[in-house]
N, C-alpha and C. Protein backbone atom coordinates (compact mmCIF):
# COMPACT_ATOMS: atom_id res chain seq x y z
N UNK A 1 -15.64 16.88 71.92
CA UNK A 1 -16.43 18.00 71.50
C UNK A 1 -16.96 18.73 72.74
N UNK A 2 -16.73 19.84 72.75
CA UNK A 2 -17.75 20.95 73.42
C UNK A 2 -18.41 22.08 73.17
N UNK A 3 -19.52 22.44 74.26
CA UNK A 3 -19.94 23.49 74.25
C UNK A 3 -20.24 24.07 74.87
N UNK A 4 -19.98 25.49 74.39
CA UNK A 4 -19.62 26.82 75.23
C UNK A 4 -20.80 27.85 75.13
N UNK A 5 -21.36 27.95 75.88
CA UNK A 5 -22.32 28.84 76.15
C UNK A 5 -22.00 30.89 76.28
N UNK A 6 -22.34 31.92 76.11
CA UNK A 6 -21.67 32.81 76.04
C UNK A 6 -23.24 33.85 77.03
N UNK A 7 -22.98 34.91 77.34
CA UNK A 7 -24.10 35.98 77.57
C UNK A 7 -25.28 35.19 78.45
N UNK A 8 -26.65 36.10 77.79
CA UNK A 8 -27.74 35.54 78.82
C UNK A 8 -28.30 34.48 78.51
N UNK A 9 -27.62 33.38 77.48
CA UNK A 9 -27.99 32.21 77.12
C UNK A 9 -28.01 31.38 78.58
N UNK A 10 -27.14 31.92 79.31
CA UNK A 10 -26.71 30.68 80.31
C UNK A 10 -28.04 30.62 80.97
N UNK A 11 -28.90 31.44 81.07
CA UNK A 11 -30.06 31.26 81.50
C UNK A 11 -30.76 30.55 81.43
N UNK A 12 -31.06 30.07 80.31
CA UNK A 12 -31.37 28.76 80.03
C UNK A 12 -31.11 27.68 80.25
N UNK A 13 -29.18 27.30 80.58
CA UNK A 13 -28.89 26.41 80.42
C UNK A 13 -28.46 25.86 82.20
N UNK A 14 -29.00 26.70 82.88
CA UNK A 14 -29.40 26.36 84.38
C UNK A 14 -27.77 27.10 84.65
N UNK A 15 -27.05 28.15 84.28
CA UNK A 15 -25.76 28.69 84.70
C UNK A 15 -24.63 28.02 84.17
N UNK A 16 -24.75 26.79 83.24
CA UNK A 16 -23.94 25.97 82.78
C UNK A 16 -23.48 26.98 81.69
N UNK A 17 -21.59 27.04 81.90
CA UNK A 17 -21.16 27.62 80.40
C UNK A 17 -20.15 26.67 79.47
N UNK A 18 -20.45 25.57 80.09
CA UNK A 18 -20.01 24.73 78.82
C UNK A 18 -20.97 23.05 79.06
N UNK A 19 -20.88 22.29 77.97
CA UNK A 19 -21.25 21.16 78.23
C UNK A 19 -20.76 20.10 76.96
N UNK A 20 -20.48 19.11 77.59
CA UNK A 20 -19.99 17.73 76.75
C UNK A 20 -20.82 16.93 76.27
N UNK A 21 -21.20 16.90 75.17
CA UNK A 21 -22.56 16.25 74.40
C UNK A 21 -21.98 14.83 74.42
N UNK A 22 -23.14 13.65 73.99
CA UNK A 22 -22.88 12.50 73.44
C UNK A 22 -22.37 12.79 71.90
N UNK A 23 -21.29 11.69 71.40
CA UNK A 23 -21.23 11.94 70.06
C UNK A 23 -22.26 11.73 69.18
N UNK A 24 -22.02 12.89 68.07
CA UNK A 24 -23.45 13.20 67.46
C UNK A 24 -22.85 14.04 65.79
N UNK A 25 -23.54 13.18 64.88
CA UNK A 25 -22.91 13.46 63.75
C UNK A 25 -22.87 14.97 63.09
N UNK A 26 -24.15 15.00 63.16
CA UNK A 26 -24.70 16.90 62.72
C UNK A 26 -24.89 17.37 63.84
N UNK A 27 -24.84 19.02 63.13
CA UNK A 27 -25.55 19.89 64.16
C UNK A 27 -26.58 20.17 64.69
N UNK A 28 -27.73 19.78 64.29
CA UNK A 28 -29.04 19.27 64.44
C UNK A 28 -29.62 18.46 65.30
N UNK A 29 -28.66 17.44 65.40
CA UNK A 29 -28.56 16.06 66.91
C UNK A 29 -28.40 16.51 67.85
N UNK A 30 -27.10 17.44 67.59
CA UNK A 30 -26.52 18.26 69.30
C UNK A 30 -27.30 19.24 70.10
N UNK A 31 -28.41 20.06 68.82
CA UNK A 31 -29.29 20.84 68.58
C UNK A 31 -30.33 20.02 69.58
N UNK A 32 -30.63 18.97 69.35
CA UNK A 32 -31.92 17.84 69.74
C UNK A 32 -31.69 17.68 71.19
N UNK A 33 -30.13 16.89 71.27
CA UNK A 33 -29.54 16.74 72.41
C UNK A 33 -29.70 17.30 73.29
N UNK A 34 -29.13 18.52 73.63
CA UNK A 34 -29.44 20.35 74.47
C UNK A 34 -30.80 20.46 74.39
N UNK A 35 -31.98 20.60 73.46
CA UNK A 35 -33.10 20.94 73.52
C UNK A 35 -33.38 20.05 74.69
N UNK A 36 -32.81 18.35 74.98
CA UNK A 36 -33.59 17.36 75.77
C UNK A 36 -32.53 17.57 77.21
N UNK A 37 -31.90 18.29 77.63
CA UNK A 37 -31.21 18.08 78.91
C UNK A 37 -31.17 19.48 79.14
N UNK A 38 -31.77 20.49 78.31
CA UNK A 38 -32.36 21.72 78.85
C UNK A 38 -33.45 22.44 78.99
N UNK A 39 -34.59 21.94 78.24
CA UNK A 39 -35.60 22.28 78.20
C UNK A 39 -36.22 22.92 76.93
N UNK A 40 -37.85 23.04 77.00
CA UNK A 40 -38.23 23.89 76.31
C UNK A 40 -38.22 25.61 76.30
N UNK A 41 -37.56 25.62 77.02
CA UNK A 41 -37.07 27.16 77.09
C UNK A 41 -36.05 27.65 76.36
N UNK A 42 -34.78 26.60 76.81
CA UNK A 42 -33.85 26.60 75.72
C UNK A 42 -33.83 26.21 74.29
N UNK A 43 -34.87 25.70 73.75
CA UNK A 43 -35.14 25.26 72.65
C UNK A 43 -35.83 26.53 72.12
N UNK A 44 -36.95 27.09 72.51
CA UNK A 44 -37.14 28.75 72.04
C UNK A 44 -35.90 29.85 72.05
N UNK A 45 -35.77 29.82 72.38
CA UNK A 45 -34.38 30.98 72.64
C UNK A 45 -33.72 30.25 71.39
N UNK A 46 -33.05 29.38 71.20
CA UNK A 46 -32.15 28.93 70.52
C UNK A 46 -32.92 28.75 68.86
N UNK A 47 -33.70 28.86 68.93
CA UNK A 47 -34.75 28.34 67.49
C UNK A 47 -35.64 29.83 67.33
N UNK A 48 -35.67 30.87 68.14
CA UNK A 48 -36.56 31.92 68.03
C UNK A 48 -35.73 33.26 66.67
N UNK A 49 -36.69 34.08 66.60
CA UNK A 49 -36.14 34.31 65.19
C UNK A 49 -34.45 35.24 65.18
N UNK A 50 -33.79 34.71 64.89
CA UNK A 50 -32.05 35.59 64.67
C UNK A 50 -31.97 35.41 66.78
N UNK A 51 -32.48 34.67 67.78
CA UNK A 51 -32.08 34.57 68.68
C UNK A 51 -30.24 34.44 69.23
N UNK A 52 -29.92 33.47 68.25
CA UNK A 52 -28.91 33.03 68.61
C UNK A 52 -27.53 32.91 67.28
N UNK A 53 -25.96 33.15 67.77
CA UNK A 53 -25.23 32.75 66.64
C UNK A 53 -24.19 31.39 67.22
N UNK A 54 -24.63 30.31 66.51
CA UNK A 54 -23.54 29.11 66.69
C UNK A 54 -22.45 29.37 66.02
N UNK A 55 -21.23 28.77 66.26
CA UNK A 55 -19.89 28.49 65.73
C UNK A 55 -19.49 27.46 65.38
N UNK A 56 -19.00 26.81 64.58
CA UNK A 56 -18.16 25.32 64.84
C UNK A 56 -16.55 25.93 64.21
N UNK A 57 -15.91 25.59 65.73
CA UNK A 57 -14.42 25.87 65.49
C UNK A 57 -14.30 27.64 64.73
N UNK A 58 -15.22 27.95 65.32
CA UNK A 58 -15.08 29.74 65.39
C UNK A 58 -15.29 29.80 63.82
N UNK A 59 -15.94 29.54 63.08
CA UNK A 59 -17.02 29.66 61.97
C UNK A 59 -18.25 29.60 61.84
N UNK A 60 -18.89 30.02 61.07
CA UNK A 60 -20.39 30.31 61.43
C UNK A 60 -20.69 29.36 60.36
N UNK A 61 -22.08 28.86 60.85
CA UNK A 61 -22.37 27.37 60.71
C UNK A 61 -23.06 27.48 59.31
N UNK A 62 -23.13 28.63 58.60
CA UNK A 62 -23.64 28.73 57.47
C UNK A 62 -22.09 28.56 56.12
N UNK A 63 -20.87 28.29 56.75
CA UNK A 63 -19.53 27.87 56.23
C UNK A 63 -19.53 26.70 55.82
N UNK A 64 -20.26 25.90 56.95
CA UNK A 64 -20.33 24.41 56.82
C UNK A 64 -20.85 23.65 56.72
N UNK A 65 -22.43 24.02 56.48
CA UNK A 65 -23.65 23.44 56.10
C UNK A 65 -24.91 23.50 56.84
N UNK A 66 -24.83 24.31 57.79
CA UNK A 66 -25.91 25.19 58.48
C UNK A 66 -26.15 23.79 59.45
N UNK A 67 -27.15 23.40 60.04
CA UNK A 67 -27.66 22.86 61.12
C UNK A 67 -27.36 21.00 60.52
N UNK A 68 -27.12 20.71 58.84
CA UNK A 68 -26.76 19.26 58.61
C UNK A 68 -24.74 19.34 58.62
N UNK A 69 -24.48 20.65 59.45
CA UNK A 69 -22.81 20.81 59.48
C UNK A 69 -22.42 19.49 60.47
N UNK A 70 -21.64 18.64 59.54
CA UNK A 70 -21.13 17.34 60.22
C UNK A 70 -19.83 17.87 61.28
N UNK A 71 -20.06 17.21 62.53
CA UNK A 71 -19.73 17.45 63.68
C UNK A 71 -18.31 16.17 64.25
N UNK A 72 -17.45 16.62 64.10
CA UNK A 72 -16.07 15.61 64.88
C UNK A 72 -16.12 15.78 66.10
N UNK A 73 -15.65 14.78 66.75
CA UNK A 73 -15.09 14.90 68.54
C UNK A 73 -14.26 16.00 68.34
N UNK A 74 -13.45 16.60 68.35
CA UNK A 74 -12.62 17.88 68.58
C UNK A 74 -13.17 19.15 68.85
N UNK A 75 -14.41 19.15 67.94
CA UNK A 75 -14.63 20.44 66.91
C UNK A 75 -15.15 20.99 68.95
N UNK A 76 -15.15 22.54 68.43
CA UNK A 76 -15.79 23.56 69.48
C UNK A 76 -17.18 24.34 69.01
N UNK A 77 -18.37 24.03 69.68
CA UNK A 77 -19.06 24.56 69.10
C UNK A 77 -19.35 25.68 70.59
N UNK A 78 -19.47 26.94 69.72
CA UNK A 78 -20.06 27.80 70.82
C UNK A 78 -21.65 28.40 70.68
N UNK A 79 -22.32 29.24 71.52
CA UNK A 79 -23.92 29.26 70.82
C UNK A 79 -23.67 30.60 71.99
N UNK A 80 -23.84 31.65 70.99
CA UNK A 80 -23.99 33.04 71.47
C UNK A 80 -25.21 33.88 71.20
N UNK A 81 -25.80 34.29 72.06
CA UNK A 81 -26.81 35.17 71.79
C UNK A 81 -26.46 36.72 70.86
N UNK A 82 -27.50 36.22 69.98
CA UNK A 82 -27.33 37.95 68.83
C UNK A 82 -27.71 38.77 69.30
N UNK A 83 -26.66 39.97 68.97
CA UNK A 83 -26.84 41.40 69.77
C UNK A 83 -27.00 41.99 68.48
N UNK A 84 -28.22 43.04 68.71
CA UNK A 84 -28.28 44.16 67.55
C UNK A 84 -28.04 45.46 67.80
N UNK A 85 -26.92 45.98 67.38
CA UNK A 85 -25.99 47.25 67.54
C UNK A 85 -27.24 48.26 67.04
N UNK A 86 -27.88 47.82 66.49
CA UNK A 86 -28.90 49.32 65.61
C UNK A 86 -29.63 49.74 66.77
């Protein structure tokens, strides 16, 4: 499993644009995971309101069960910051 960081997220994540989690069943763990090897900074940004859009395997995580979306070694999760065109 990985993850791919996109835009001014990397800011957070100390310039890192990808990272290899421990295995972790939901999205929520991996969620936990990243919050603890990046900080509370990245945990606002990522949790602040419409901040951010996750993927698993280039679907949006509301396809697959939102943040309890069960997570395989393969899968790709990416976490992109939301842009508002308006």
């Amino acid at each position: 499993m990985t993850v791919t960081f996109y835009g001014g997220i990397t800011r957070y994540t100390n310039s890192d644009k990808t990272y290899t989690p421990k295995a972790h069943t939901t999205l929520r763990g991996l969620l936990e995971e990243l919050g603890e090897y990046y900080g509370e900074q990245f945990v606002s940004f990522v949790n602040g309101n419409e901040a951010c859009v996750i993927l698993i395997n280039g679907q949006g995580i509301m396809m697959s069960g939102g943040l309890d979306s069960t997570l395989e070694t393969g899968d790709r999760i990416e976490i992109l910051p939301f842009v508002d065109a308006g």
